[in-house]
Protein backbone atom coordinates (compact mmCIF):
# COMPACT_ATOMS: atom_id res chain seq x y z
CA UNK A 1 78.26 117.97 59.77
CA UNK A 2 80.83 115.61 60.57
CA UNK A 3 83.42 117.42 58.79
CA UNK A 4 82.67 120.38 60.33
CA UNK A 5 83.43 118.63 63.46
CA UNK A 6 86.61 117.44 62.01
CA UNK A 7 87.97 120.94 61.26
CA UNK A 8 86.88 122.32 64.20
CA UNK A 9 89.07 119.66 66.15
CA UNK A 10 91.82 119.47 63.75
CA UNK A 11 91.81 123.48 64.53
CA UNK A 12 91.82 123.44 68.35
CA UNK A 13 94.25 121.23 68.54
CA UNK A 14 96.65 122.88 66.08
CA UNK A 15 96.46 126.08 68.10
CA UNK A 16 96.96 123.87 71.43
CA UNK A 17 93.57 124.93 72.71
CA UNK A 18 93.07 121.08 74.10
CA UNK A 19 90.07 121.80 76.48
CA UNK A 20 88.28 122.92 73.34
CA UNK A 21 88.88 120.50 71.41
CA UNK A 22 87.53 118.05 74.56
CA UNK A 23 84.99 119.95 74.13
CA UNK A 24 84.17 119.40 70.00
CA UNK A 25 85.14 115.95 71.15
CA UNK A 26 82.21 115.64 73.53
CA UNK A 27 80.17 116.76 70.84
CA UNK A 28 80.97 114.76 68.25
CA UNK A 29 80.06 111.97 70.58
CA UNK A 30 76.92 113.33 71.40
CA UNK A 31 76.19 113.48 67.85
CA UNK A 32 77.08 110.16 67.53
CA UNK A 33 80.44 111.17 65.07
CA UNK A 34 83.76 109.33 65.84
CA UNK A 35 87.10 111.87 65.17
CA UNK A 36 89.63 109.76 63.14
CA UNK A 37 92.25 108.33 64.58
CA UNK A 38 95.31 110.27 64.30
CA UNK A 39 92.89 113.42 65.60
CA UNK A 40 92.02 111.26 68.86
CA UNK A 41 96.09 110.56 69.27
CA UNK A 42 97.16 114.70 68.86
CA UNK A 43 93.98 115.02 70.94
CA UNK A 44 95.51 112.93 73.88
CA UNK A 45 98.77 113.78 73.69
CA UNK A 46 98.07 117.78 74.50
CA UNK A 47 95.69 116.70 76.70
CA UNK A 48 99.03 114.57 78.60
CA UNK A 49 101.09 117.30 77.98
CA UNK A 50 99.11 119.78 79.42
CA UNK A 51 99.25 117.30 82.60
CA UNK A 52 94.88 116.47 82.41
CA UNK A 53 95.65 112.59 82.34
CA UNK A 54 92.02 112.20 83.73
CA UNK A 55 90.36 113.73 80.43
CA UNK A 56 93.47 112.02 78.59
CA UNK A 57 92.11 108.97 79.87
CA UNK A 58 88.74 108.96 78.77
CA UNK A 59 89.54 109.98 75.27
CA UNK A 60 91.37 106.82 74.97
CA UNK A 61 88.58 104.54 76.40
CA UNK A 62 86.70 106.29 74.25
CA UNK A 63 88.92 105.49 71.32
CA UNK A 64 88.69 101.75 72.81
CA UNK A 65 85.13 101.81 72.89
CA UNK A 66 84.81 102.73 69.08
CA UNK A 67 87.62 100.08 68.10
CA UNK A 68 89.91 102.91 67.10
CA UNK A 69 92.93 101.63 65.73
CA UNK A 70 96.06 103.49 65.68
CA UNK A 71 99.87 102.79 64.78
CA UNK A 72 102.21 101.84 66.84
CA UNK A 73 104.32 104.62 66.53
CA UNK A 74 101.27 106.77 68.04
CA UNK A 75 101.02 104.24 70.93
CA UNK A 76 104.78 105.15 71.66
CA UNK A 77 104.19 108.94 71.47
CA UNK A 78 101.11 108.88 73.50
CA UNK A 79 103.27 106.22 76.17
CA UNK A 80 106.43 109.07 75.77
CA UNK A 81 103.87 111.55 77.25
CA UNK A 82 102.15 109.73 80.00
CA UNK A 83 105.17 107.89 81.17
CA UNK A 84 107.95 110.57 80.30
CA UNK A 85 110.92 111.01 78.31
CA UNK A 86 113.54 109.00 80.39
CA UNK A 87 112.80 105.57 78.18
CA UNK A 88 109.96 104.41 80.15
CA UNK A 89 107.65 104.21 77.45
CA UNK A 90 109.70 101.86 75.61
CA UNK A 91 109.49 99.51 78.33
CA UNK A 92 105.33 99.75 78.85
CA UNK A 93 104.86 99.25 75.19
CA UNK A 94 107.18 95.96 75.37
CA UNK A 95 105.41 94.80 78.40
CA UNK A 96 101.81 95.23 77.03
CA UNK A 97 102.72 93.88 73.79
CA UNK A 98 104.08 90.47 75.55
């Protein structure tokens, strides 16, 4: 079942359908089933591209919650998208990492 879940998210978010794949997301957690990381990162950053920071947001405490752990360069991609392209995220990631 879980992998199931898996595709289904790997496939909504390859087709930029993020609100579905919130959806599968919500599932999975219902179901107690934990996406992997690097699906909870392309998850999030459609979600902040798409400009739904709230739903952004709880897929990361989410992915806090669980003890996800992800790379650093996802951290900068994911801070590139929330705080924009003009450097910015450079900066937040040196601050939180001090």
């Amino acid at each position: 079942m879980q992998a199931t879940y898996h595709m289904m998210l790997d496939g909504f978010c390859k087709v930029e359908d993020f609100e579905g794949g919130l959806k599968v997301h919500n599932a999975m957690l219902t179901s107690e089933h934990c996406p992997m990381a690097d699906t909870y990162c392309r998850l999030v950053e459609g979600l902040l591209r798409d400009g739904n920071i709230d739903h952004a947001c709880f897929v990361v405490e989410e992915m806090e919650k669980r003890k996800i752990r992800v790379k650093l360069q996802s951290w900068e991609v994911l801070a590139t998208h929330a705080c924009g392209a003009d450097g910015g995220a450079r900066k937040l990631l040196t601050e939180l990492s001090l």
